[in-house]
PDB file of N, CA and C in Angstrom:
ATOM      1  N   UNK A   1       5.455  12.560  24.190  1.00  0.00           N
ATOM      2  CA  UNK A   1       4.344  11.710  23.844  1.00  0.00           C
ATOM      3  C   UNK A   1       4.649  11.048  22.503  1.00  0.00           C
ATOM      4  N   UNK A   2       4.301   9.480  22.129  1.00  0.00           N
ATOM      5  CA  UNK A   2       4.802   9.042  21.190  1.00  0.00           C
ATOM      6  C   UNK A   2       3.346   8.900  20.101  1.00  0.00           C
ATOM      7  N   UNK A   3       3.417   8.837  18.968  1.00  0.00           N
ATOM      8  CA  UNK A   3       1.947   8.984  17.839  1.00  0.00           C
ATOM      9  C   UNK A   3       1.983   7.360  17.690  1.00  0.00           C
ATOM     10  N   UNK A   4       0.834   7.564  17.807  1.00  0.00           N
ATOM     11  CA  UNK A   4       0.499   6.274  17.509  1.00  0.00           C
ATOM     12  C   UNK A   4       0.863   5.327  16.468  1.00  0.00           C
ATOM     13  N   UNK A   5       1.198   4.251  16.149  1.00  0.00           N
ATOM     14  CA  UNK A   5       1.280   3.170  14.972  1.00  0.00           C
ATOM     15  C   UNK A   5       0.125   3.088  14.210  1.00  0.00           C
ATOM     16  N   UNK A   6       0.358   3.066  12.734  1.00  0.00           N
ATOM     17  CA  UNK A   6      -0.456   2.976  12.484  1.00  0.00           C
ATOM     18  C   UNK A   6      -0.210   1.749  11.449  1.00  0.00           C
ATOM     19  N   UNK A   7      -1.555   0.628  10.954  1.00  0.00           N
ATOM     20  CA  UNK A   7      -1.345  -0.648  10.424  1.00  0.00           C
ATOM     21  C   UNK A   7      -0.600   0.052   8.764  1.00  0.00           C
ATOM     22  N   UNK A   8       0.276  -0.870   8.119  1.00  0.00           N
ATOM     23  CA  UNK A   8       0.683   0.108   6.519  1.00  0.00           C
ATOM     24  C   UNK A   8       0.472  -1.213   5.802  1.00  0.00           C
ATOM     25  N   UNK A   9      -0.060  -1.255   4.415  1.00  0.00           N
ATOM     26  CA  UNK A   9      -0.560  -2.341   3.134  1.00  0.00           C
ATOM     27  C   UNK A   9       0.375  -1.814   1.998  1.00  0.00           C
ATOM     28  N   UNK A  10       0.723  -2.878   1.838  1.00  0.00           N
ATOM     29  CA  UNK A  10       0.964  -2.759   0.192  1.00  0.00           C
ATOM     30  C   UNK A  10       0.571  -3.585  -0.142  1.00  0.00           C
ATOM     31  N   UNK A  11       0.578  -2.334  -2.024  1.00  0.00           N
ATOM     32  CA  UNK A  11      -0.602  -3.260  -2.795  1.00  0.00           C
ATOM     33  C   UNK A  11       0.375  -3.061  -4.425  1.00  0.00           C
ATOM     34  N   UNK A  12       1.492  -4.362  -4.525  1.00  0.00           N
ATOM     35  CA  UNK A  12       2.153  -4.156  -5.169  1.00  0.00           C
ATOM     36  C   UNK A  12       3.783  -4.930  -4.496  1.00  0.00           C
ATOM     37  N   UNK A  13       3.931  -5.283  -4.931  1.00  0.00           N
ATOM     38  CA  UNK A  13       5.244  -6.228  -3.999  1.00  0.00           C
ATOM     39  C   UNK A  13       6.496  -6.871  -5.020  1.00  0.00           C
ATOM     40  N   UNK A  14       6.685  -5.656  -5.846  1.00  0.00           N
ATOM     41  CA  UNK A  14       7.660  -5.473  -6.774  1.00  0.00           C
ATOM     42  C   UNK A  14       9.403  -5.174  -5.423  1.00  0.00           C
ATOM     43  N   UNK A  15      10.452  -4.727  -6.448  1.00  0.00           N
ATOM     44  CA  UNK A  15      11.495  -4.582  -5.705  1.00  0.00           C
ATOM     45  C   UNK A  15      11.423  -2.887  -5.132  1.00  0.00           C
ATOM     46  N   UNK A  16      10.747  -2.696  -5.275  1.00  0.00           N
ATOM     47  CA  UNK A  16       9.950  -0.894  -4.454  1.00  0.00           C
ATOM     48  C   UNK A  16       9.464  -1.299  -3.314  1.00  0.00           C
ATOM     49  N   UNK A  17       8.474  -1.708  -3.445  1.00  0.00           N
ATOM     50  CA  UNK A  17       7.194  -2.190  -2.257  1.00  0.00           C
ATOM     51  C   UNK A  17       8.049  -3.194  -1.490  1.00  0.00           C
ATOM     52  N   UNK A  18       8.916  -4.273  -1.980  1.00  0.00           N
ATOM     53  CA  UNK A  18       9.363  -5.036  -0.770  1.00  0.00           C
ATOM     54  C   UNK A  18      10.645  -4.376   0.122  1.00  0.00           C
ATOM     55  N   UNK A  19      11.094  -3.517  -1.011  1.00  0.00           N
ATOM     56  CA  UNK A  19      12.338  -2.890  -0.559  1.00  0.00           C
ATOM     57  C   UNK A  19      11.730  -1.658   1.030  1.00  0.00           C
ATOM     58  N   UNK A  20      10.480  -1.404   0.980  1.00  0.00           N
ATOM     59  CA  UNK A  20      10.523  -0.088   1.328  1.00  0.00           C
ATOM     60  C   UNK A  20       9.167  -0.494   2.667  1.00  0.00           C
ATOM     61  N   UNK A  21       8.823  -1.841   2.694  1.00  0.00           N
ATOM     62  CA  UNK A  21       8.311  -2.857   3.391  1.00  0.00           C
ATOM     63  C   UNK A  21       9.122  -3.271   4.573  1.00  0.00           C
ATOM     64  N   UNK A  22      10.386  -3.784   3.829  1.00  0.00           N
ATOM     65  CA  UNK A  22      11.271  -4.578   5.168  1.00  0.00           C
ATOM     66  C   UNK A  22      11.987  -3.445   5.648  1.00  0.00           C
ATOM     67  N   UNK A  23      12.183  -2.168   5.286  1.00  0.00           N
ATOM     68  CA  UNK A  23      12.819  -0.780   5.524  1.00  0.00           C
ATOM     69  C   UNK A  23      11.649  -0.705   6.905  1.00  0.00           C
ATOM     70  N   UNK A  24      10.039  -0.023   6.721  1.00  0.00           N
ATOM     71  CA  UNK A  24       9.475   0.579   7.667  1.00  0.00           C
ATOM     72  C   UNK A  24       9.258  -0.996   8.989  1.00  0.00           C
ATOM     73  N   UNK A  25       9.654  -1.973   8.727  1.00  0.00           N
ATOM     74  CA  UNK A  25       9.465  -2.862   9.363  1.00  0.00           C
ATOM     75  C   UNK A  25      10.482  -2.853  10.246  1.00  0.00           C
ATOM     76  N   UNK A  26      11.703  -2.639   9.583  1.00  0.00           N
ATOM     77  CA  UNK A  26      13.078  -2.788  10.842  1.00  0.00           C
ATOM     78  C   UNK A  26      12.679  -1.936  11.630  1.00  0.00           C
ATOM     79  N   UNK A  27      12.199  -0.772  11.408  1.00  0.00           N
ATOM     80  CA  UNK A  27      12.076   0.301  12.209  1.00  0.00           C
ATOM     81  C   UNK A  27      11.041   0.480  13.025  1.00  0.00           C
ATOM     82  N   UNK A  28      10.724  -0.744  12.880  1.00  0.00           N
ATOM     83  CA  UNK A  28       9.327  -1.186  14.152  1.00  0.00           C
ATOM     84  C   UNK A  28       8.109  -0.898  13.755  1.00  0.00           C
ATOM     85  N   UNK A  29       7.649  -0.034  12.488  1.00  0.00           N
ATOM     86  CA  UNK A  29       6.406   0.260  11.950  1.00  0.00           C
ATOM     87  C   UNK A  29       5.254  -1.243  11.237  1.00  0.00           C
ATOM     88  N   UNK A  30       4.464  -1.446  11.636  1.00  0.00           N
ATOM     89  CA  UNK A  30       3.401  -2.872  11.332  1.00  0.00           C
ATOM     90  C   UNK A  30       3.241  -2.542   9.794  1.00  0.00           C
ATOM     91  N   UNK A  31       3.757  -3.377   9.340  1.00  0.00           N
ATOM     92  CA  UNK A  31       3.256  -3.863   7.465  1.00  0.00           C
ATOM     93  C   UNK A  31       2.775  -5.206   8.169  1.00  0.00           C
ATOM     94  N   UNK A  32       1.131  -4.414   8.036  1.00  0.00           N
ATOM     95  CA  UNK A  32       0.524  -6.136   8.168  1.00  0.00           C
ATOM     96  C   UNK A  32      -0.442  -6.674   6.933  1.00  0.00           C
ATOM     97  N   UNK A  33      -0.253  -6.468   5.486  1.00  0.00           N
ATOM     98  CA  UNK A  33      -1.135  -6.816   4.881  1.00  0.00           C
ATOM     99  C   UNK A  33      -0.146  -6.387   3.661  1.00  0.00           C
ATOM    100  N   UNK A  34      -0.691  -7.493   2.306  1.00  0.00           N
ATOM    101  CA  UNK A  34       0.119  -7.228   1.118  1.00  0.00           C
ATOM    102  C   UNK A  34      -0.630  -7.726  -0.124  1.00  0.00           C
ATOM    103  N   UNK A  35      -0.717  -7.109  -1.440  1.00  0.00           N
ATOM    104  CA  UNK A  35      -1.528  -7.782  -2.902  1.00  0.00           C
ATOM    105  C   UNK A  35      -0.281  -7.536  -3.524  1.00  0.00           C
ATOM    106  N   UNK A  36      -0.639  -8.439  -4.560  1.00  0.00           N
ATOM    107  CA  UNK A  36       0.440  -8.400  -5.671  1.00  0.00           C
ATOM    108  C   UNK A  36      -0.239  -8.606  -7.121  1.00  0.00           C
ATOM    109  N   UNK A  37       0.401  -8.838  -8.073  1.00  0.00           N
ATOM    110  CA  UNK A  37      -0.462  -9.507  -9.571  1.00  0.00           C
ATOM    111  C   UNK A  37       0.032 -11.461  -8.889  1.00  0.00           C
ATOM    112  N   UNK A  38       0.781 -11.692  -8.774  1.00  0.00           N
ATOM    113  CA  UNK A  38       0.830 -12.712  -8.302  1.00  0.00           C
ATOM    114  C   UNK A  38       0.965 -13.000  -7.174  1.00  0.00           C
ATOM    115  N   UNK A  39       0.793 -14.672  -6.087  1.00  0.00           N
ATOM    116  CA  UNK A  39       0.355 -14.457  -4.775  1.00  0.00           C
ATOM    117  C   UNK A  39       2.217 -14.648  -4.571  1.00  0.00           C
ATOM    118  N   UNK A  40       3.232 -15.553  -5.389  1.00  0.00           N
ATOM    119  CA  UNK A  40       4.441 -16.034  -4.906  1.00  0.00           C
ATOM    120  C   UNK A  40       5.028 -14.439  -4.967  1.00  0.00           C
ATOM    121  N   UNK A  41       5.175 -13.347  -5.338  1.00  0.00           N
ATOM    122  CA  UNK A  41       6.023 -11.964  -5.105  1.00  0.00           C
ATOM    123  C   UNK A  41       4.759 -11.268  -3.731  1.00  0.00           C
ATOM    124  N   UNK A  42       3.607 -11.557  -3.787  1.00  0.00           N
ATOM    125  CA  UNK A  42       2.850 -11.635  -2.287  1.00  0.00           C
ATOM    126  C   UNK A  42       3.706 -11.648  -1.489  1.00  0.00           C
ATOM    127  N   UNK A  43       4.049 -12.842  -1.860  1.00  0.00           N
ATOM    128  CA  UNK A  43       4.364 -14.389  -0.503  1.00  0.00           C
ATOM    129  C   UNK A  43       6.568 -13.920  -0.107  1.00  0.00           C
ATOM    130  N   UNK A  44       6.712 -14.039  -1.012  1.00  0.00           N
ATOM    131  CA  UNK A  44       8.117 -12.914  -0.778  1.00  0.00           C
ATOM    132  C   UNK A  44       8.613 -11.746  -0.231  1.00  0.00           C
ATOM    133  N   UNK A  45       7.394 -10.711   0.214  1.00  0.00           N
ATOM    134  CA  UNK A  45       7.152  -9.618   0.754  1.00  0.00           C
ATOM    135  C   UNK A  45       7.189 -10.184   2.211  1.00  0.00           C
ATOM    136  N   UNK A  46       6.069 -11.032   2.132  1.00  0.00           N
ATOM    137  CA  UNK A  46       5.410 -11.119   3.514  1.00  0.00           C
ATOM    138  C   UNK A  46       6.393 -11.886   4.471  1.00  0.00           C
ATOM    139  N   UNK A  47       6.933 -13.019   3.595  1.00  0.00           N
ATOM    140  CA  UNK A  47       8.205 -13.586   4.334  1.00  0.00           C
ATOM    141  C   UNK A  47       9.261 -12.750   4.552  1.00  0.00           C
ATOM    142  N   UNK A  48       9.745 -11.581   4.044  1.00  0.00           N
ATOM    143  CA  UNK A  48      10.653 -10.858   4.496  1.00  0.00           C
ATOM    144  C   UNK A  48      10.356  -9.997   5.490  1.00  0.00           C
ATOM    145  N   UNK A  49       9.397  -9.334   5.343  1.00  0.00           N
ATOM    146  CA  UNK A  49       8.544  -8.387   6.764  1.00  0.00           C
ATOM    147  C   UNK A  49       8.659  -9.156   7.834  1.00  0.00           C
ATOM    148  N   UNK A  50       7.784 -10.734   8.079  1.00  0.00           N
ATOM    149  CA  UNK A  50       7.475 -11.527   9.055  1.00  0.00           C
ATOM    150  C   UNK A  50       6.260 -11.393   9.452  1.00  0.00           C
ATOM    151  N   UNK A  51       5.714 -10.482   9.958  1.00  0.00           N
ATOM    152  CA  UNK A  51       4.405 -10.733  10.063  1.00  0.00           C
ATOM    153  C   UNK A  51       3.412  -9.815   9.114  1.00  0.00           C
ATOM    154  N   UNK A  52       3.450 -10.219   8.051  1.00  0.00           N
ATOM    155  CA  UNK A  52       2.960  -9.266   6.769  1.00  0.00           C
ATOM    156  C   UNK A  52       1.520 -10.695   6.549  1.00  0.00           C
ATOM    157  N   UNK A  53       0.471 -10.323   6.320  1.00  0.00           N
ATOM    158  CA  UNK A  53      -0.875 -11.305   5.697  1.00  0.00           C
ATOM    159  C   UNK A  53      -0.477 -11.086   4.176  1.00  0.00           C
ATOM    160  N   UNK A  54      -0.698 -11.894   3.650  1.00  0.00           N
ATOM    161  CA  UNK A  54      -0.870 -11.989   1.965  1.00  0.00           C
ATOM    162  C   UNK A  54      -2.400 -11.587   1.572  1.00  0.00           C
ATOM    163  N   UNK A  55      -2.793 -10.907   1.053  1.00  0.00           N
ATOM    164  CA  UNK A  55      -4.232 -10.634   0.391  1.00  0.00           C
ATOM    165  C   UNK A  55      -4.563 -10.889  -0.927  1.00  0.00           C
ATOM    166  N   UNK A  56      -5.653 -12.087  -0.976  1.00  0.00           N
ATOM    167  CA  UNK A  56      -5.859 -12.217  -1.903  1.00  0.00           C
ATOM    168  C   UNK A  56      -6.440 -11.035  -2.996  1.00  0.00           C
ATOM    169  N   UNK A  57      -6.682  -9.734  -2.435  1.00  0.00           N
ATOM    170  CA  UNK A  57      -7.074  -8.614  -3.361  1.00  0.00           C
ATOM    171  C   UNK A  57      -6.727  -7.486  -2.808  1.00  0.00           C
ATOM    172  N   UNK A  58      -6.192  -6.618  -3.889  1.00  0.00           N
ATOM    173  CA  UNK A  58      -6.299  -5.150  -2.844  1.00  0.00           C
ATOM    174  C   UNK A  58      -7.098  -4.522  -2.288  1.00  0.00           C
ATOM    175  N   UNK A  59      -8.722  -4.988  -2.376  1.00  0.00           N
ATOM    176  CA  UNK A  59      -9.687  -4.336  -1.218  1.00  0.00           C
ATOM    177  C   UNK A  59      -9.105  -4.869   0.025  1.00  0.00           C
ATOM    178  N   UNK A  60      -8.829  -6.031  -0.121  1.00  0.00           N
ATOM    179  CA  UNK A  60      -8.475  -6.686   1.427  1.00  0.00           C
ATOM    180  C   UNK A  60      -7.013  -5.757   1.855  1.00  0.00           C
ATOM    181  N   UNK A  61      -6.078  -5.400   1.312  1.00  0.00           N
ATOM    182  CA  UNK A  61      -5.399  -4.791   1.893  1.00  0.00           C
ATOM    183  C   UNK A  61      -6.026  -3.443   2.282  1.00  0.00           C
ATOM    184  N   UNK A  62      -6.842  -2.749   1.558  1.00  0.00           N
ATOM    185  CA  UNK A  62      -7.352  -1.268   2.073  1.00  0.00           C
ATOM    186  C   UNK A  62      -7.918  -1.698   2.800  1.00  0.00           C
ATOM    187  N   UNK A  63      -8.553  -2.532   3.126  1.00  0.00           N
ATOM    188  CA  UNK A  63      -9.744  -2.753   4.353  1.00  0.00           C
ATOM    189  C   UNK A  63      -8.816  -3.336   5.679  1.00  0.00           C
ATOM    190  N   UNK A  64      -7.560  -3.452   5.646  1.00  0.00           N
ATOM    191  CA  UNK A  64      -6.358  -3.910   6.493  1.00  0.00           C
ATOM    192  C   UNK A  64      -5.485  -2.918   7.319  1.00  0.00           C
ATOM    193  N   UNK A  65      -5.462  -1.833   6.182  1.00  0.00           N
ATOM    194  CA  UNK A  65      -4.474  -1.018   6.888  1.00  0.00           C
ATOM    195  C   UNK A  65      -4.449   0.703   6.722  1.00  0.00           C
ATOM    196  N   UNK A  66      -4.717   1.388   7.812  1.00  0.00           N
ATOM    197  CA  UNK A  66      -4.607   2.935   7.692  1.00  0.00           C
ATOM    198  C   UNK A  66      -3.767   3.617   6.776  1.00  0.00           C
ATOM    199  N   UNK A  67      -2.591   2.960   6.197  1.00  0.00           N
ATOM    200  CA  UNK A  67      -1.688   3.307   5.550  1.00  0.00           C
ATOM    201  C   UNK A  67      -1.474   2.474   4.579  1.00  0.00           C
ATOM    202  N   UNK A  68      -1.675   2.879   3.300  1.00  0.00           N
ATOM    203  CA  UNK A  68      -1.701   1.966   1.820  1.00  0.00           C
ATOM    204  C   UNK A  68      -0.566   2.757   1.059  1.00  0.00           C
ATOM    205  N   UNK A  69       0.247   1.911   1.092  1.00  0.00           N
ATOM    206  CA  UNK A  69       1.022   2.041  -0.452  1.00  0.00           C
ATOM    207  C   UNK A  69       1.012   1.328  -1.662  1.00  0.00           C
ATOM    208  N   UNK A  70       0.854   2.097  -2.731  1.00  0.00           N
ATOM    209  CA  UNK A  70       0.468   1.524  -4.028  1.00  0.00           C
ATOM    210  C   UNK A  70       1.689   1.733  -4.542  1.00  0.00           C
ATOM    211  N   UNK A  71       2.477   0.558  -5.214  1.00  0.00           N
ATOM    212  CA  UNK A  71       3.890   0.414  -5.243  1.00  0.00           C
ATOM    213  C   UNK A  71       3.912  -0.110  -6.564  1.00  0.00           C
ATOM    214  N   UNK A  72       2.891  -0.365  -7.781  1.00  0.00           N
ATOM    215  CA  UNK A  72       2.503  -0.663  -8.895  1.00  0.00           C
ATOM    216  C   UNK A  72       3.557  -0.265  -9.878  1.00  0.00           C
ATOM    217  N   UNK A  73       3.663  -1.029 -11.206  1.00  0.00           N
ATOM    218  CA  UNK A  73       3.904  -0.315 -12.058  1.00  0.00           C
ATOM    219  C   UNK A  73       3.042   1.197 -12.281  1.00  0.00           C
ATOM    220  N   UNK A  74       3.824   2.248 -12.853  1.00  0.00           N
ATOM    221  CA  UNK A  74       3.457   4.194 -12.917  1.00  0.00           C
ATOM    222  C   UNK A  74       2.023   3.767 -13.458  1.00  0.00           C
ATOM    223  N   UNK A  75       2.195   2.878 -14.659  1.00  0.00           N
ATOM    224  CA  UNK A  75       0.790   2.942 -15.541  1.00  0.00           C
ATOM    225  C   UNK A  75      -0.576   2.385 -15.231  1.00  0.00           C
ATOM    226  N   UNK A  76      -0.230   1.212 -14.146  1.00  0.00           N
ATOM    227  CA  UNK A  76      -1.313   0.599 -13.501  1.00  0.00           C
ATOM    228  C   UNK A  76      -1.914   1.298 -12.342  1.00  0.00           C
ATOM    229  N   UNK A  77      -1.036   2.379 -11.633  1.00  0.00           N
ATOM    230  CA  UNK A  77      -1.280   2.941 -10.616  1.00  0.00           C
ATOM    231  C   UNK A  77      -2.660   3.446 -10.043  1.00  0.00           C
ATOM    232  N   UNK A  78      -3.718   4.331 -11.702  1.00  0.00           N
ATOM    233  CA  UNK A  78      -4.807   4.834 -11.597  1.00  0.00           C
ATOM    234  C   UNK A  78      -5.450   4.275 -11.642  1.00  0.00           C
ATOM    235  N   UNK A  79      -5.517   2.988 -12.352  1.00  0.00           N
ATOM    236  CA  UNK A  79      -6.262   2.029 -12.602  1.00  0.00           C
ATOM    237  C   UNK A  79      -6.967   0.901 -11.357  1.00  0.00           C
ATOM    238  N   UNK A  80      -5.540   0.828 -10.813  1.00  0.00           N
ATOM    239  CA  UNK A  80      -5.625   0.084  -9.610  1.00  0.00           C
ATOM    240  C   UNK A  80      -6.590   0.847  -8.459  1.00  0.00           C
ATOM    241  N   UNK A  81      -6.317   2.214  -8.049  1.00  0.00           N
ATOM    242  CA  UNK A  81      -6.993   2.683  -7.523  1.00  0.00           C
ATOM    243  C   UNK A  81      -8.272   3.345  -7.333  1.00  0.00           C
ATOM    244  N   UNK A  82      -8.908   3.441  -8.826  1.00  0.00           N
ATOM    245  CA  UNK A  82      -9.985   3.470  -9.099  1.00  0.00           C
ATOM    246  C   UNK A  82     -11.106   2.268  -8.846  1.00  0.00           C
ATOM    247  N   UNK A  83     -10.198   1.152  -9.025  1.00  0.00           N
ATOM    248  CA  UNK A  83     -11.335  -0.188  -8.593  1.00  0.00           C
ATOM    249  C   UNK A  83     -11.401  -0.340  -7.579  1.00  0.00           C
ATOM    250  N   UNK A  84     -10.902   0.601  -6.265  1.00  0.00           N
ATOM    251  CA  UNK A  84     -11.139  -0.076  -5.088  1.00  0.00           C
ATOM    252  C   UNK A  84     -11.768   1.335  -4.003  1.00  0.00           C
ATOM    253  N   UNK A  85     -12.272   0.977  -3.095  1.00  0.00           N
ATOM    254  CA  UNK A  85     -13.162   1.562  -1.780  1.00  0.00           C
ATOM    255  C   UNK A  85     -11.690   2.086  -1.119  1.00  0.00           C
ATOM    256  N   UNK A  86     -12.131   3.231  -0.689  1.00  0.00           N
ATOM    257  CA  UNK A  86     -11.183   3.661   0.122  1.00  0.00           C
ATOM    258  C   UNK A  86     -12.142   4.463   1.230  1.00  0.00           C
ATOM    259  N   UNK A  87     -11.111   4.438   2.623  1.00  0.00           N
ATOM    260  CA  UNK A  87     -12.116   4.577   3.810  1.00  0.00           C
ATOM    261  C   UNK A  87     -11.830   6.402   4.253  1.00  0.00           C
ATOM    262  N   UNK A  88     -12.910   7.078   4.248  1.00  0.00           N
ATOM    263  CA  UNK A  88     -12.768   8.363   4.709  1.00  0.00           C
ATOM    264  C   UNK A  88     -11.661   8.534   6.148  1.00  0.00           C
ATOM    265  N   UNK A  89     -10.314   8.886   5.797  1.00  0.00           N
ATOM    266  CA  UNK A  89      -9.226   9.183   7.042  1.00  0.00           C
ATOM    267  C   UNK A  89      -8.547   8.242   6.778  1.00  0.00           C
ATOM    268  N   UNK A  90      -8.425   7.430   5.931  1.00  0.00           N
ATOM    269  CA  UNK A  90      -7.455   6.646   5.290  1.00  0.00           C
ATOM    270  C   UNK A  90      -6.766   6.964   4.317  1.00  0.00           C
ATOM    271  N   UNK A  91      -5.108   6.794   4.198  1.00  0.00           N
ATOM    272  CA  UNK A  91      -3.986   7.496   4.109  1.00  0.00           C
ATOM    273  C   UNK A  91      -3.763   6.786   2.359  1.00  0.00           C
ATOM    274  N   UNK A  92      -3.366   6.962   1.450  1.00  0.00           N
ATOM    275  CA  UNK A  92      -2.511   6.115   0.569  1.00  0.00           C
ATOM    276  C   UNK A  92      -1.821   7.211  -0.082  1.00  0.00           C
ATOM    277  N   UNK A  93      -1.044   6.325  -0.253  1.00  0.00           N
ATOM    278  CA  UNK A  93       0.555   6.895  -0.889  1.00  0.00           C
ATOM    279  C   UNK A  93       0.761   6.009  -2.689  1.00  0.00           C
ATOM    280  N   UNK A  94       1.349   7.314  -2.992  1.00  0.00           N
ATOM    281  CA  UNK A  94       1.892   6.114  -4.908  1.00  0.00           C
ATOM    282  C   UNK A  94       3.422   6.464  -4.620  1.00  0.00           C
ATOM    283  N   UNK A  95       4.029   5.727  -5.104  1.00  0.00           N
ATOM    284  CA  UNK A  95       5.486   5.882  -5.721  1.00  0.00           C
ATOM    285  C   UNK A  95       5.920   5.533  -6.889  1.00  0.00           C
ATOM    286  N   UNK A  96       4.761   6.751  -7.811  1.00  0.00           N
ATOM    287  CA  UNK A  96       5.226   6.610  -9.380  1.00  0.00           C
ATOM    288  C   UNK A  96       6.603   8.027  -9.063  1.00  0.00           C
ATOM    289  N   UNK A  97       7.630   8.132  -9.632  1.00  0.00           N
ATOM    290  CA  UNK A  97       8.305   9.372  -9.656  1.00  0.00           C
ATOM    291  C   UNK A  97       7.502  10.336 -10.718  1.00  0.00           C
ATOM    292  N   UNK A  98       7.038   9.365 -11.490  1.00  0.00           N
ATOM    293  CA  UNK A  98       6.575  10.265 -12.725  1.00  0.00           C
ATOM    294  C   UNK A  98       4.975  10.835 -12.978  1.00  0.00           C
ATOM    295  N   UNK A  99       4.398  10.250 -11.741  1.00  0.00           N
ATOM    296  CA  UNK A  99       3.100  10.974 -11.836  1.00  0.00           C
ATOM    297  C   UNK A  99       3.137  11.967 -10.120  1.00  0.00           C
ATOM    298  N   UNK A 100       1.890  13.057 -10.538  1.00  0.00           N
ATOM    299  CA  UNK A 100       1.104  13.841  -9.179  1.00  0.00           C
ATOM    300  C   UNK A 100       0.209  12.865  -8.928  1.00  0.00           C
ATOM    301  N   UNK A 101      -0.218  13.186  -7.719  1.00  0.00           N
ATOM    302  CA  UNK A 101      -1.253  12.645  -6.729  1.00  0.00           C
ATOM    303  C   UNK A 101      -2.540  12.800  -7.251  1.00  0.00           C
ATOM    304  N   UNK A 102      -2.898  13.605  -8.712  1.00  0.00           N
ATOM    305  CA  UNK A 102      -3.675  13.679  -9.737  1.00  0.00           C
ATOM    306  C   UNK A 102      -4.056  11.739  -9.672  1.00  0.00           C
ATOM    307  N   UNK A 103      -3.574  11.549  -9.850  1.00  0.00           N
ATOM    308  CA  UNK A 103      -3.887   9.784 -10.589  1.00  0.00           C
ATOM    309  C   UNK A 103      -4.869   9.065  -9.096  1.00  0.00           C
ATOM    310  N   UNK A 104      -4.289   9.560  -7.972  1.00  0.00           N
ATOM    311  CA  UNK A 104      -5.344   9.237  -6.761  1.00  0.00           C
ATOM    312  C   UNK A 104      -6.701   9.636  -6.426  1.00  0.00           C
ATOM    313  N   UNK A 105      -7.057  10.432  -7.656  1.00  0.00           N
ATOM    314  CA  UNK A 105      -7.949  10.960  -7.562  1.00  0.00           C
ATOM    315  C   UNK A 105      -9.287  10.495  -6.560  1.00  0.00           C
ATOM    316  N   UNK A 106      -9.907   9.136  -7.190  1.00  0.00           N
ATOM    317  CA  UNK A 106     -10.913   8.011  -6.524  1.00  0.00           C
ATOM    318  C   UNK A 106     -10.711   7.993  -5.151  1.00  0.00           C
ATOM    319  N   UNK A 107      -9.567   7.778  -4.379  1.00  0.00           N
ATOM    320  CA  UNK A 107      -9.096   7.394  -3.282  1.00  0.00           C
ATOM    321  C   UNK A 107      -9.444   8.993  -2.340  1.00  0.00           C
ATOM    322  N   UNK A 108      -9.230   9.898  -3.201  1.00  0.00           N
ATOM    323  CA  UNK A 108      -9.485  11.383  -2.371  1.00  0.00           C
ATOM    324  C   UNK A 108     -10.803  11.671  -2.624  1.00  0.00           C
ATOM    325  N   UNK A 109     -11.342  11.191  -3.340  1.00  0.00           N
ATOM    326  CA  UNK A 109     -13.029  11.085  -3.941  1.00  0.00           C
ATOM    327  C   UNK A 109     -13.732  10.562  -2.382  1.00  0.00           C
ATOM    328  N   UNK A 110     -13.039   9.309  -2.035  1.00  0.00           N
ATOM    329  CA  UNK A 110     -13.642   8.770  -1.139  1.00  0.00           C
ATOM    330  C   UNK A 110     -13.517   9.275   0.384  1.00  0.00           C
ATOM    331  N   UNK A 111     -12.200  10.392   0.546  1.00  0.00           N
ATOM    332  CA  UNK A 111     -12.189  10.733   2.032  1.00  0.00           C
ATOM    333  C   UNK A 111     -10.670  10.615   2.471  1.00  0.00           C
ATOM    334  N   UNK A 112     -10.434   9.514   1.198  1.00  0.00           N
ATOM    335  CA  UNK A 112      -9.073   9.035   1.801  1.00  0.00           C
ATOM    336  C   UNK A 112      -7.820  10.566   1.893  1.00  0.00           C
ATOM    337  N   UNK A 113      -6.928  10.587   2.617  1.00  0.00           N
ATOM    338  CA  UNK A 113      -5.570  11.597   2.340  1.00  0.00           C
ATOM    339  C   UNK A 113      -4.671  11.295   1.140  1.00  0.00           C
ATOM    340  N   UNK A 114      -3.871  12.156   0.279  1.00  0.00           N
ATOM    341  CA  UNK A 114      -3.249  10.984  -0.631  1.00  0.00           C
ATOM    342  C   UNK A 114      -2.109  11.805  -0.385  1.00  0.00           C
ATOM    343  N   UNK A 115      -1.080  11.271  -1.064  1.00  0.00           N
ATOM    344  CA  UNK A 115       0.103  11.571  -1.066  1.00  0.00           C
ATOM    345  C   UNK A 115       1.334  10.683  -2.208  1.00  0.00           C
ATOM    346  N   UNK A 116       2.128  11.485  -2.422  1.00  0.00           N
ATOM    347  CA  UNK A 116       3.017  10.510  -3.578  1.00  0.00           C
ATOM    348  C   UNK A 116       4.620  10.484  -2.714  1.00  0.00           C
ATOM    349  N   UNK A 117       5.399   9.420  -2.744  1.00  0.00           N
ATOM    350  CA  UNK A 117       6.689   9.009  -2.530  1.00  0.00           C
ATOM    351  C   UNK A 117       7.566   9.136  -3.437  1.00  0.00           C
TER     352      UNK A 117
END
């Protein structure tokens, strides 16, 4: 029996997030949604994936996809995730090396699963 697909966001589209974007994409996994600080490193993600949406905010990517990666600079990481809604059974991931899943706190506040890369 095969598990289901599930939709994956990033919110962050540095050389991490795009690198690790067009990675779960070859491999057939849906990156359909993406934020950035700017929309042109957006827009660079999404053209390399292929069928990636650009979001104008990272609510719109949490509200996009079961699977959120926050691919931020380490220091913006808590910050970022504190300003936004996260959906009870919704997944996000950080890939600071240098922080715990401590900094997701908000996101597990809300229901969400967290996890660090």
């Amino acid at each position: 029996m095969c598990a289901k697909m599930v939709n994956i966001g990033f919110i962050g589209a540095g050389s991490t997030g795009t690198a690790l974007a067009v990675r779960l994409s070859e491999k057939g996994y849906p990156v359909v949604a993406v934020s950035s600080r700017t929309i042109a490193s957006a827009q660079r993600l999404a053209d390399a994936v292929g069928s990636c949406r650009v979001c104008d905010t990272a609510q719109a990517v949490v509200d996009s996809a079961q699977l959120v990666f926050v691919t931020t600079p380490d220091d913006a990481i808590k910050v970022v995730v504190a300003e936004l809604y996260w959906h009870k059974g919704q997944s996000v991931v950080h890939c600071s090396g240098a922080d715990s899943t401590d900094i997701l706190e908000q996101a597990r506040e809300d229901g969400a699963y967290v996890g660090g890369f």
